[in-house]
Structure formats: structure tokens, C-alpha cells
PDB file of N, CA and C in Angstrom:
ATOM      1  N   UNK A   1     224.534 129.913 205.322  1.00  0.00           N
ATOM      2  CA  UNK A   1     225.862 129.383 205.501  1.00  0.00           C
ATOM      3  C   UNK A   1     226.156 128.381 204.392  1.00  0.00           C
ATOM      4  N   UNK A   2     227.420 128.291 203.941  1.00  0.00           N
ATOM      5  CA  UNK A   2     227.541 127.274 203.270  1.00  0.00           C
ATOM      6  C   UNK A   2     228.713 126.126 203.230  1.00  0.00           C
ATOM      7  N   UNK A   3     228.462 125.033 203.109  1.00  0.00           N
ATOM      8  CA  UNK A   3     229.191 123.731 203.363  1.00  0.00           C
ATOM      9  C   UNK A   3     229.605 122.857 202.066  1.00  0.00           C
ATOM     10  N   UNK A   4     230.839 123.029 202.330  1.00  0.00           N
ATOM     11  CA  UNK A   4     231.679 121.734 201.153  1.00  0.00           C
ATOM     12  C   UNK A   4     231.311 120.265 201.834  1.00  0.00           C
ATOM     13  N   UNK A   5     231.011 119.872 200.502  1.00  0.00           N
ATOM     14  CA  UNK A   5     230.970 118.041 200.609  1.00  0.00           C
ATOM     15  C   UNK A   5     231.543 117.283 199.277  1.00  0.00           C
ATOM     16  N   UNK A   6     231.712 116.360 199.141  1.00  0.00           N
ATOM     17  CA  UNK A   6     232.083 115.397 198.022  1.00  0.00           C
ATOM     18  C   UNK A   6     231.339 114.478 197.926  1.00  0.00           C
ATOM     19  N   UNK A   7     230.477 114.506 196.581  1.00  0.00           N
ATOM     20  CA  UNK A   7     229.790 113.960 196.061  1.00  0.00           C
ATOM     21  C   UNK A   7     230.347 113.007 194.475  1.00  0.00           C
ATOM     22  N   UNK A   8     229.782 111.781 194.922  1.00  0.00           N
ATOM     23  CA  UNK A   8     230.099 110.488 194.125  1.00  0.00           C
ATOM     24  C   UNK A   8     229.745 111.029 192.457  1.00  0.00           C
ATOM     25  N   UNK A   9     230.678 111.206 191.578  1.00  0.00           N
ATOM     26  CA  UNK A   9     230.344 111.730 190.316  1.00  0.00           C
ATOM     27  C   UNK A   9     230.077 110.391 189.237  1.00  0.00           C
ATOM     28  N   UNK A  10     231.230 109.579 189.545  1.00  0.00           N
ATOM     29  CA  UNK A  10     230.898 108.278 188.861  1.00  0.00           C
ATOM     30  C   UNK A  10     231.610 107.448 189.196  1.00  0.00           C
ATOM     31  N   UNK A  11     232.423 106.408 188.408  1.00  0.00           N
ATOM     32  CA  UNK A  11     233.246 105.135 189.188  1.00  0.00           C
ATOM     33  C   UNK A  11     234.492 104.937 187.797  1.00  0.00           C
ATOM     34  N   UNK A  12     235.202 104.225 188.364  1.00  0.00           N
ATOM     35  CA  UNK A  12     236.073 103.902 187.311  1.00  0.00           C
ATOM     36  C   UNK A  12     236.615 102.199 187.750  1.00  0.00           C
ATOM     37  N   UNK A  13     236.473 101.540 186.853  1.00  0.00           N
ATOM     38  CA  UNK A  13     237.441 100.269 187.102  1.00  0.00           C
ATOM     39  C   UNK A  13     239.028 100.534 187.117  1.00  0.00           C
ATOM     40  N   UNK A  14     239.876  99.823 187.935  1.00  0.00           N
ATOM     41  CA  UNK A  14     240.347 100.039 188.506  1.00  0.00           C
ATOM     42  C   UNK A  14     241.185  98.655 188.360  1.00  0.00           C
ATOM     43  N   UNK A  15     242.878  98.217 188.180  1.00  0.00           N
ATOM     44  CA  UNK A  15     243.267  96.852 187.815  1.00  0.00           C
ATOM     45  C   UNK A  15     244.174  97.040 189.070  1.00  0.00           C
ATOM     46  N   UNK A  16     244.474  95.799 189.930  1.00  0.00           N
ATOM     47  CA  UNK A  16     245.682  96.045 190.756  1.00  0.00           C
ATOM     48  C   UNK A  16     246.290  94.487 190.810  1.00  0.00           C
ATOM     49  N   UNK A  17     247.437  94.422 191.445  1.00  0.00           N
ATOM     50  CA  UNK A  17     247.660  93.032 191.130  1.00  0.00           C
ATOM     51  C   UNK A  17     248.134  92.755 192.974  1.00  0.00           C
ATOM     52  N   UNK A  18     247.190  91.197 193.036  1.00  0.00           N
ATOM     53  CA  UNK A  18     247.721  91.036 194.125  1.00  0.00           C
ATOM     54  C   UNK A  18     248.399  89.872 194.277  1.00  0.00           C
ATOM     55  N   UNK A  19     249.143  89.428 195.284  1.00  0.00           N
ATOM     56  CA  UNK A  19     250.263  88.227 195.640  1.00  0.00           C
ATOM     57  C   UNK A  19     249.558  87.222 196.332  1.00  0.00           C
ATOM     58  N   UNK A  20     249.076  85.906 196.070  1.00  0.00           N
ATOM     59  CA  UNK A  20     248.493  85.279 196.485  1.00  0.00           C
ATOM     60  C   UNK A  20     249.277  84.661 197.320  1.00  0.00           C
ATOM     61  N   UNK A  21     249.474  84.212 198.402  1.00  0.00           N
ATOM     62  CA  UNK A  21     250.689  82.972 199.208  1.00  0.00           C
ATOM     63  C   UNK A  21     250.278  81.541 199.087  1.00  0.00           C
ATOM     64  N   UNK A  22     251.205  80.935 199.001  1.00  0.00           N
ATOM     65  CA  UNK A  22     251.011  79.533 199.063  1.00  0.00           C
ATOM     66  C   UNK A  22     250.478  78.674 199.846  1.00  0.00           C
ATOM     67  N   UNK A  23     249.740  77.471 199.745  1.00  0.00           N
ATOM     68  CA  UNK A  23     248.804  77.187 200.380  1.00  0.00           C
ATOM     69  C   UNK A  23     249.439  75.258 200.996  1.00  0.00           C
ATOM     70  N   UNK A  24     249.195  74.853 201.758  1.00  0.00           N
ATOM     71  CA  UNK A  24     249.748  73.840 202.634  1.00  0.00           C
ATOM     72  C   UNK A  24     248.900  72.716 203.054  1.00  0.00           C
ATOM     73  N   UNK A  25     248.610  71.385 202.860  1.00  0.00           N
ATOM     74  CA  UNK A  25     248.182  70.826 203.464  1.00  0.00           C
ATOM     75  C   UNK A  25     248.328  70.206 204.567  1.00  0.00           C
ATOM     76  N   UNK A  26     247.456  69.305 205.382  1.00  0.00           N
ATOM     77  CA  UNK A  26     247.331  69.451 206.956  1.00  0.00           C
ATOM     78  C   UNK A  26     249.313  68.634 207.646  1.00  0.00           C
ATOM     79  N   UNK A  27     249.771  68.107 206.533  1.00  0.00           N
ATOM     80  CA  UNK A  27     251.101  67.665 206.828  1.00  0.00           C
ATOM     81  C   UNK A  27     252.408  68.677 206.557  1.00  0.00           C
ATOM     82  N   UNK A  28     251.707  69.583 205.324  1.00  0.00           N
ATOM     83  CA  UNK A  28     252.601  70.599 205.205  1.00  0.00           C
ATOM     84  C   UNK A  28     253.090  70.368 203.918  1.00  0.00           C
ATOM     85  N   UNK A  29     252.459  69.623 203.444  1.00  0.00           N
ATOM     86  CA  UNK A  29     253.136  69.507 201.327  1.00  0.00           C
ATOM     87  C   UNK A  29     252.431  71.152 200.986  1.00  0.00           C
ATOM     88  N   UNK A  30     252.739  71.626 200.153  1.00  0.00           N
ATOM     89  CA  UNK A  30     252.764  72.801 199.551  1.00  0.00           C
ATOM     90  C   UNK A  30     251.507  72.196 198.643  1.00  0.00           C
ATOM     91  N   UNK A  31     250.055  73.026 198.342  1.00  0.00           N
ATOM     92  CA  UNK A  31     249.353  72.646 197.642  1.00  0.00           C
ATOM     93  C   UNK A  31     249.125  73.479 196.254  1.00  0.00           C
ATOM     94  N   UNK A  32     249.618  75.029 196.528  1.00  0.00           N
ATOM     95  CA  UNK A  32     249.924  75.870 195.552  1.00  0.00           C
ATOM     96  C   UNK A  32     250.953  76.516 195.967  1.00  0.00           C
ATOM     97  N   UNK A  33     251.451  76.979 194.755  1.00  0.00           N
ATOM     98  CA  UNK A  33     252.607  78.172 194.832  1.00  0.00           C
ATOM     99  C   UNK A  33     252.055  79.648 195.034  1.00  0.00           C
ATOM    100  N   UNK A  34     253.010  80.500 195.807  1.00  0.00           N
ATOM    101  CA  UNK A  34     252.650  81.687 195.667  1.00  0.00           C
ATOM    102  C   UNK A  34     253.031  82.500 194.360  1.00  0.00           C
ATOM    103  N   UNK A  35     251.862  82.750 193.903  1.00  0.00           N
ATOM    104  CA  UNK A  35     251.744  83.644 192.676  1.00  0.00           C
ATOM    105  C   UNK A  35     250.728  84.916 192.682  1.00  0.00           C
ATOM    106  N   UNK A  36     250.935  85.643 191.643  1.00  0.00           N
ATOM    107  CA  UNK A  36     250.269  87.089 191.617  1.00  0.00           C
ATOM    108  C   UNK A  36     249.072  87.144 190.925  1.00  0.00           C
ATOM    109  N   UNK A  37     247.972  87.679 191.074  1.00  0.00           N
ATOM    110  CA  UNK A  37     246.531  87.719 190.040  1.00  0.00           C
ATOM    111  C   UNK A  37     246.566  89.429 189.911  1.00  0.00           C
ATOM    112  N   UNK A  38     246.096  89.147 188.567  1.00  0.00           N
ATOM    113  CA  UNK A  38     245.257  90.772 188.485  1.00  0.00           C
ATOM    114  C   UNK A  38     243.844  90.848 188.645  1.00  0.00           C
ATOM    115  N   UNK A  39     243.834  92.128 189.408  1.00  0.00           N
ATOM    116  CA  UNK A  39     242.068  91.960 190.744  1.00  0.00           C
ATOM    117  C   UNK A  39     241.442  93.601 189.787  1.00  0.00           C
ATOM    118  N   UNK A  40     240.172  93.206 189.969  1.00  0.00           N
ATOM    119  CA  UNK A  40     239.806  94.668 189.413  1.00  0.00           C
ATOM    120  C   UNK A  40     239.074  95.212 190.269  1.00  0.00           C
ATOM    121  N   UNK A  41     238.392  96.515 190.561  1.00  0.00           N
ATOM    122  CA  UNK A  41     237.721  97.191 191.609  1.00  0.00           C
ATOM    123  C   UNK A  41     237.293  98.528 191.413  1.00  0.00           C
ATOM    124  N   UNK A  42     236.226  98.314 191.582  1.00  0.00           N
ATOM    125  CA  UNK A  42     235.357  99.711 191.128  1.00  0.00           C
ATOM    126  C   UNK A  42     235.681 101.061 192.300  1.00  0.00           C
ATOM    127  N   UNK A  43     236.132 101.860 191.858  1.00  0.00           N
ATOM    128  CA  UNK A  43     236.986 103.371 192.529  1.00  0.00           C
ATOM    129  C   UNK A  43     235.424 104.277 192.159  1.00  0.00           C
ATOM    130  N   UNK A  44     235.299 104.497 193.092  1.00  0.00           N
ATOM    131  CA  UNK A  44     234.603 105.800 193.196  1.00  0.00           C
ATOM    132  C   UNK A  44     235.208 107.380 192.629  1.00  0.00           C
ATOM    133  N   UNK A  45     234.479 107.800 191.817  1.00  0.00           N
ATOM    134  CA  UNK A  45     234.853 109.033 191.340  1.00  0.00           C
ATOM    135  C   UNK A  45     234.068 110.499 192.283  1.00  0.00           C
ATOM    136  N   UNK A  46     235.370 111.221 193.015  1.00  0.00           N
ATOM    137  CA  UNK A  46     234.275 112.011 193.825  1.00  0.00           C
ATOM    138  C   UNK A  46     234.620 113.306 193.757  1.00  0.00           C
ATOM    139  N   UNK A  47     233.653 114.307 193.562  1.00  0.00           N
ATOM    140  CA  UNK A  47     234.187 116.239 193.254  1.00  0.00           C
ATOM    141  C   UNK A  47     233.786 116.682 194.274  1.00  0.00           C
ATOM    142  N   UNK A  48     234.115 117.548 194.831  1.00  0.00           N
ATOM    143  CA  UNK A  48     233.850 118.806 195.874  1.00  0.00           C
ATOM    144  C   UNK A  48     233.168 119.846 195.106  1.00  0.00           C
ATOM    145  N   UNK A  49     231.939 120.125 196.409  1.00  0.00           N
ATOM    146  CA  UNK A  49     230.947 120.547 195.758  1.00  0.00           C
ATOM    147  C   UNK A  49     230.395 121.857 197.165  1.00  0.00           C
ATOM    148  N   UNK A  50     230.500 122.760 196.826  1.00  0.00           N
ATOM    149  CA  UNK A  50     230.397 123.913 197.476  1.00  0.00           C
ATOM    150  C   UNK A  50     228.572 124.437 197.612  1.00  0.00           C
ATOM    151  N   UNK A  51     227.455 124.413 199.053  1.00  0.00           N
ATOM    152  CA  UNK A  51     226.298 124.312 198.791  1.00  0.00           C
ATOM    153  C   UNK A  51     225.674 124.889 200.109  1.00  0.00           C
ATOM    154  N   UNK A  52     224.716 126.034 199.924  1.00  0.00           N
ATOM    155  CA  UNK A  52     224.003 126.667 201.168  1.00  0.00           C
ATOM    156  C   UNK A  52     223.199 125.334 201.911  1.00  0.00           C
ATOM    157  N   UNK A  53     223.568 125.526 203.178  1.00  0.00           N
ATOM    158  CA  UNK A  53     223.150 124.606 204.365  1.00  0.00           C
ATOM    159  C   UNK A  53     221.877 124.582 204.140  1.00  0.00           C
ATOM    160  N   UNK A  54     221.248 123.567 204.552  1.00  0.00           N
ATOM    161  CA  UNK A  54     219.506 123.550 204.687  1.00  0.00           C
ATOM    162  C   UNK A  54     219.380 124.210 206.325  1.00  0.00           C
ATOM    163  N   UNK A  55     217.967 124.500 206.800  1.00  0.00           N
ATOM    164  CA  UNK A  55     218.130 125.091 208.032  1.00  0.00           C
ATOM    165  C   UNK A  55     217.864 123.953 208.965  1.00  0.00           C
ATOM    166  N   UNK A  56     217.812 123.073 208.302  1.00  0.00           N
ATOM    167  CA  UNK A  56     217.896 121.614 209.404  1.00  0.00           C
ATOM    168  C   UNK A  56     219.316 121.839 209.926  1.00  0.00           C
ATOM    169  N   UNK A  57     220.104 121.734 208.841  1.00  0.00           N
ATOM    170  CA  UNK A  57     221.649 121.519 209.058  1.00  0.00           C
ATOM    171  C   UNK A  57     221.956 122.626 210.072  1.00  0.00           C
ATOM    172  N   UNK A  58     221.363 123.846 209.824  1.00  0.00           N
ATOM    173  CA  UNK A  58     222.247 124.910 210.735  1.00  0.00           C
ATOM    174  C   UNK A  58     221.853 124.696 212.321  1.00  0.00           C
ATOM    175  N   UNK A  59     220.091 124.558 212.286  1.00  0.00           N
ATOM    176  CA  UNK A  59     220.051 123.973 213.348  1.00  0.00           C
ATOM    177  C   UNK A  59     220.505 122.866 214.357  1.00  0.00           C
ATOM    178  N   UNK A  60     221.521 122.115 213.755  1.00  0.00           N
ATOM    179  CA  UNK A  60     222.082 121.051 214.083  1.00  0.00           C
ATOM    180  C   UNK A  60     223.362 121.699 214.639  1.00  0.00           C
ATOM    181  N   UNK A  61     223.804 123.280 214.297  1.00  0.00           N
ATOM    182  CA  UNK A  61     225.554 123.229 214.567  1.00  0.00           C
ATOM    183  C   UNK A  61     225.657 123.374 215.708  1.00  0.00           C
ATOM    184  N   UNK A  62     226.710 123.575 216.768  1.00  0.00           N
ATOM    185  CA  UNK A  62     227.006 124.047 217.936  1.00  0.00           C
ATOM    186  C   UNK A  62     228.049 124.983 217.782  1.00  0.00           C
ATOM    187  N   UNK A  63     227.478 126.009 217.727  1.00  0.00           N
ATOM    188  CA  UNK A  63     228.452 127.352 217.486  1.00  0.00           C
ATOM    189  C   UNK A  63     228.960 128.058 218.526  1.00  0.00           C
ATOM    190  N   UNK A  64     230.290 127.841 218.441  1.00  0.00           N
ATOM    191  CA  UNK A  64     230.692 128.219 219.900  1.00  0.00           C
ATOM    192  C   UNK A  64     230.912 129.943 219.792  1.00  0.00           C
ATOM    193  N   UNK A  65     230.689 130.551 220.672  1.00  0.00           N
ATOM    194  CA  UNK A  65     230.360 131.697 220.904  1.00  0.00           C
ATOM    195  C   UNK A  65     231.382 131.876 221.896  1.00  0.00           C
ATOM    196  N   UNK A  66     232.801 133.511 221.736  1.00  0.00           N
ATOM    197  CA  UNK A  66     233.003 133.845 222.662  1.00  0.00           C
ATOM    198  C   UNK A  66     232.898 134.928 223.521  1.00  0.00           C
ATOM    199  N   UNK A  67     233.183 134.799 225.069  1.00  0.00           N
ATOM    200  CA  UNK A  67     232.616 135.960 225.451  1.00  0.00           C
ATOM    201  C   UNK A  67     232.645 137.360 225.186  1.00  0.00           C
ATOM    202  N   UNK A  68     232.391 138.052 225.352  1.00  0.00           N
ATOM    203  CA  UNK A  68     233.107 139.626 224.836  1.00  0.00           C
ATOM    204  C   UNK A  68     234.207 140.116 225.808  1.00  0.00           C
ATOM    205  N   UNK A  69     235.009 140.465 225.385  1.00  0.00           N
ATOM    206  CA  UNK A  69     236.211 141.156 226.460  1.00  0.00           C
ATOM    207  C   UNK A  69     235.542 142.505 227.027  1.00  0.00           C
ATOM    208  N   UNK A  70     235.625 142.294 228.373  1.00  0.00           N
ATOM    209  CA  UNK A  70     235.637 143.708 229.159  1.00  0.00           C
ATOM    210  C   UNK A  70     236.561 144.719 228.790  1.00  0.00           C
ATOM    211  N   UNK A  71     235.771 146.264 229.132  1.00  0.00           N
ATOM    212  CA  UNK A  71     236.536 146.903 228.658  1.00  0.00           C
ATOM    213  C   UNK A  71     237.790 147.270 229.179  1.00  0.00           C
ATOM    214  N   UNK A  72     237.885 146.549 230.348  1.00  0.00           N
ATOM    215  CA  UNK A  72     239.194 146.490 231.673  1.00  0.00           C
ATOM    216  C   UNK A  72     239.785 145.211 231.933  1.00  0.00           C
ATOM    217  N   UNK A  73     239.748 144.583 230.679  1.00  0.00           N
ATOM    218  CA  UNK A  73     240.236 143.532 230.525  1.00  0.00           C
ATOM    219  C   UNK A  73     242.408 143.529 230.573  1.00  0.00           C
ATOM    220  N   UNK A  74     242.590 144.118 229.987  1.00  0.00           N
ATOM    221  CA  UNK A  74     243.920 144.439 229.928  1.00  0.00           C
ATOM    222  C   UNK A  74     244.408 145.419 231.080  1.00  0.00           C
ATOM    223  N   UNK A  75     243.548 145.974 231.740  1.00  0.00           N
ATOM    224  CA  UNK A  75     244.025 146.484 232.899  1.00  0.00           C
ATOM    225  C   UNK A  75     244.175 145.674 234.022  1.00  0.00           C
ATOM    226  N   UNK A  76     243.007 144.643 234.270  1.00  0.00           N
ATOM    227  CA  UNK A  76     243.097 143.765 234.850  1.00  0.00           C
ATOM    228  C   UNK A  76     244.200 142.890 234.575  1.00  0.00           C
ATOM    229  N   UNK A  77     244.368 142.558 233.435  1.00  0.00           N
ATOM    230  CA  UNK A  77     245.781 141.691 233.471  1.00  0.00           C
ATOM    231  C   UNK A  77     247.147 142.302 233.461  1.00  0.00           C
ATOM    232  N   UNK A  78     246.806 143.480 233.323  1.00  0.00           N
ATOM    233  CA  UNK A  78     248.312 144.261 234.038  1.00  0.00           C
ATOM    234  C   UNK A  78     248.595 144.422 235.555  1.00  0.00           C
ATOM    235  N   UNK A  79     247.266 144.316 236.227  1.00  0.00           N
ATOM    236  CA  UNK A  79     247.370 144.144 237.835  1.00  0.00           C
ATOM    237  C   UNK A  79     247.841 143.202 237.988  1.00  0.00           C
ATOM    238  N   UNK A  80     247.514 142.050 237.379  1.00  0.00           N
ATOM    239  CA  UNK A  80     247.693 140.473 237.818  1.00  0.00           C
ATOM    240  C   UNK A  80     249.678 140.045 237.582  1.00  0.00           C
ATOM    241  N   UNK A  81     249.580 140.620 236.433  1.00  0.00           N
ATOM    242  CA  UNK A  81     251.069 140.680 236.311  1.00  0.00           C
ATOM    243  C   UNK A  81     252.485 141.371 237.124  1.00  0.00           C
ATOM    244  N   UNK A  82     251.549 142.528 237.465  1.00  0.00           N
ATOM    245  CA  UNK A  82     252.231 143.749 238.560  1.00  0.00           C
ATOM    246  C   UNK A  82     252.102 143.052 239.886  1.00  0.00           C
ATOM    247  N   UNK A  83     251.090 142.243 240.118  1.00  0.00           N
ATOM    248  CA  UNK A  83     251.015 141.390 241.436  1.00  0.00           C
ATOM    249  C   UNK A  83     252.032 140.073 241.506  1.00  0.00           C
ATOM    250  N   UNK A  84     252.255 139.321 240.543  1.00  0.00           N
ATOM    251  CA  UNK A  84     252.747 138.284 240.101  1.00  0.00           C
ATOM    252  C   UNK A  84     254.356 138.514 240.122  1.00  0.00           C
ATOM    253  N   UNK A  85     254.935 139.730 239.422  1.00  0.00           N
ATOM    254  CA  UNK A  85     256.111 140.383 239.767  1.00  0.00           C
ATOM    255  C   UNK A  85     256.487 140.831 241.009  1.00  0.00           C
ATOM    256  N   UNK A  86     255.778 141.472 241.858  1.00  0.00           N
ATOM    257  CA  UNK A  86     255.486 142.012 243.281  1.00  0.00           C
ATOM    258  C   UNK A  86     256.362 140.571 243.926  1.00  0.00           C
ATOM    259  N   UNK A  87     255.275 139.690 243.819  1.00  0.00           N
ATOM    260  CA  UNK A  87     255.104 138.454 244.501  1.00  0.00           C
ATOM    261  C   UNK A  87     256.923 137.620 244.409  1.00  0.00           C
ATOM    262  N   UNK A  88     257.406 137.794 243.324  1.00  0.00           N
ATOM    263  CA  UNK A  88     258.399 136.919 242.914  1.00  0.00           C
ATOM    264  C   UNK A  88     259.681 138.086 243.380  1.00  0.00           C
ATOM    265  N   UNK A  89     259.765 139.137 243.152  1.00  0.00           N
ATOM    266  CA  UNK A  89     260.407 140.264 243.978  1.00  0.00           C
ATOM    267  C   UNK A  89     260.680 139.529 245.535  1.00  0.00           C
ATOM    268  N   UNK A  90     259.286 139.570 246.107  1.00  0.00           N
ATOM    269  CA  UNK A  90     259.507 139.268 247.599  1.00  0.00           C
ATOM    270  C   UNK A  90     260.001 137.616 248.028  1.00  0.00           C
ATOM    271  N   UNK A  91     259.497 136.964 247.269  1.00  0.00           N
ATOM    272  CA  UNK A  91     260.577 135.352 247.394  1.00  0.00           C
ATOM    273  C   UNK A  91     261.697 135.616 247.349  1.00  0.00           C
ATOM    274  N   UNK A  92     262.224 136.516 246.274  1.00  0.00           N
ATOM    275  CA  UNK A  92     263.781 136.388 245.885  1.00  0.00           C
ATOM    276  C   UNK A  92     264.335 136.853 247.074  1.00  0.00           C
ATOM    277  N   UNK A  93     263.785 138.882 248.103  1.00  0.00           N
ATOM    278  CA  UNK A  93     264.091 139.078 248.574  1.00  0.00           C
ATOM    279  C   UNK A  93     264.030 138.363 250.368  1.00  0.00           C
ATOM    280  N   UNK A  94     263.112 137.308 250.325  1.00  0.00           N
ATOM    281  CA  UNK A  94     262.750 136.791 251.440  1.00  0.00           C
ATOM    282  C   UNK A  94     264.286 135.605 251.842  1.00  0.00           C
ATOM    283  N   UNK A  95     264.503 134.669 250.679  1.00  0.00           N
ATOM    284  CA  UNK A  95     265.661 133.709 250.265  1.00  0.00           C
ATOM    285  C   UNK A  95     266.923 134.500 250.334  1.00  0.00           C
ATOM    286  N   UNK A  96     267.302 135.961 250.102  1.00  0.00           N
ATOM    287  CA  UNK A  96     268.534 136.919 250.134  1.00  0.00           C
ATOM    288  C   UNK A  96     268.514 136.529 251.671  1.00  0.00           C
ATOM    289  N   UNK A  97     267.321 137.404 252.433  1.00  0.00           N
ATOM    290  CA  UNK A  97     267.412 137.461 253.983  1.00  0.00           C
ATOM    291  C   UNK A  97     267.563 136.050 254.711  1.00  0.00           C
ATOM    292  N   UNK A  98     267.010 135.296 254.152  1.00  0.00           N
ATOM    293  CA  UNK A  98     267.467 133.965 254.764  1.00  0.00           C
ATOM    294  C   UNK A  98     268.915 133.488 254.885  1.00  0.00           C
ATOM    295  N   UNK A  99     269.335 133.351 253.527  1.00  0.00           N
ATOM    296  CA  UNK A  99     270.618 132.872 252.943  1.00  0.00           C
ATOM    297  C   UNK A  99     271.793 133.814 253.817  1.00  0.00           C
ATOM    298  N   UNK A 100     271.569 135.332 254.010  1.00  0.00           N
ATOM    299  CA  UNK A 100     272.797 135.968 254.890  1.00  0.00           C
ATOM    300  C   UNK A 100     272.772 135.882 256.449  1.00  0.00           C
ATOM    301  N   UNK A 101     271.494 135.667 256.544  1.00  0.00           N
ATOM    302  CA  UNK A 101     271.335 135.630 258.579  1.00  0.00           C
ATOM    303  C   UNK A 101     271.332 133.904 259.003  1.00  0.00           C
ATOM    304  N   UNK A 102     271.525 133.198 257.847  1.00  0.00           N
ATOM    305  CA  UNK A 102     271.934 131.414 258.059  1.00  0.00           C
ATOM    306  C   UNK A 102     270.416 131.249 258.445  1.00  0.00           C
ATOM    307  N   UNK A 103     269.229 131.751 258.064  1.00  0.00           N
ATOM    308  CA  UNK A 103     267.785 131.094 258.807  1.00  0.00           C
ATOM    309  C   UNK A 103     267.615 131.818 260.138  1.00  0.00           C
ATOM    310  N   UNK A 104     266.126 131.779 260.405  1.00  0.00           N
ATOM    311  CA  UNK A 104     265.536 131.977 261.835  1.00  0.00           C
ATOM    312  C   UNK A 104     265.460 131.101 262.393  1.00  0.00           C
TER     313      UNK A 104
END
């Protein structure tokens, strides 16, 4: 089997600028102004990398498995449906007989 991952190729510096806010002492005088710095930061460089599973890994999956359809699978659900119709037939016609004889 085989599994994509992304693997760290190299790094790049990286400049961003951030907004510092102003800073206050315990009465509330302003001790700095808010101003902007430029911040640098190492970015990870990463590729996708396409690679046969080890059999640790496969042993690890949970592979869901489904059942097999019977071969009377669709017949069966044409009964169920033919029953289900049946069924809603006889409400409708049960509510007709009610509704004209005013109830039992």
C-alpha cells in the first residue's frame, strides 16, 4: 500500500511586521507608543512525498470491510417497499372510512 506524507525539505527566513501596542504605567501615563517592528521566522519548507507503507503501518490500519450483498438483496427491498406502500394505501383508506361515517 502506499501513503502520502510531507516531509520537511528545508526552511526559509521569513520577514513579517508586527504592531506593537502601547504600554501604560500603573497611573496610566503612556510609557511607549504603539509602533510596528519587523520580526523574522524560520518557515518550514515542506514536499509531498508519495511511499510504500512499512508492514508495521499496515498493521496498524482499521480497514473497514463491507458486507457482501445477498443475492436477494433487492428483492427483499422490493417486498419491504410493496409492504410499506400496502401499509400507507390502508391508512389513507382507513381515514376515507372514518372521515364519511363521522367515526365509530
Amino acid at each position: 500500500m502506499k501513503i502520502n506524507e510531507l516531509i520537511q525539505t528545508g526552511t526559509r527566513t521569513e520577514e513579517y511586521t508586527a504592531i506593537v501596542p502601547s504600554t501604560y504605567d500603573n497611573n496610566g501615563n503612556i510609557l511607549t507608543e504603539t509602533h510596528s517592528e519587523t520580526q523574522t521566522r524560520e518557515v518550514p519548507i515542506m514536499t509531498a512525498v508519495t511511499r510504500d507503507m512499512t508492514d508495521e503501518e499496515i498493521g496498524t490500519l482499521h480497514i473497514v470491510e463491507t458486507p457482501a450483498e445477498s443475492p436477494n438483496a433487492l428483492t427483499e427491498m422490493a417486498t419491504a417497499l410493496s409492504i410499506a406502500t400496502s401499509l400507507a394505501q390502508m391508512r389513507d383508506a382507513a381515514k376515507l372510512f372514518l372521515n364519511s361515517t363521522g367515526g365509530i
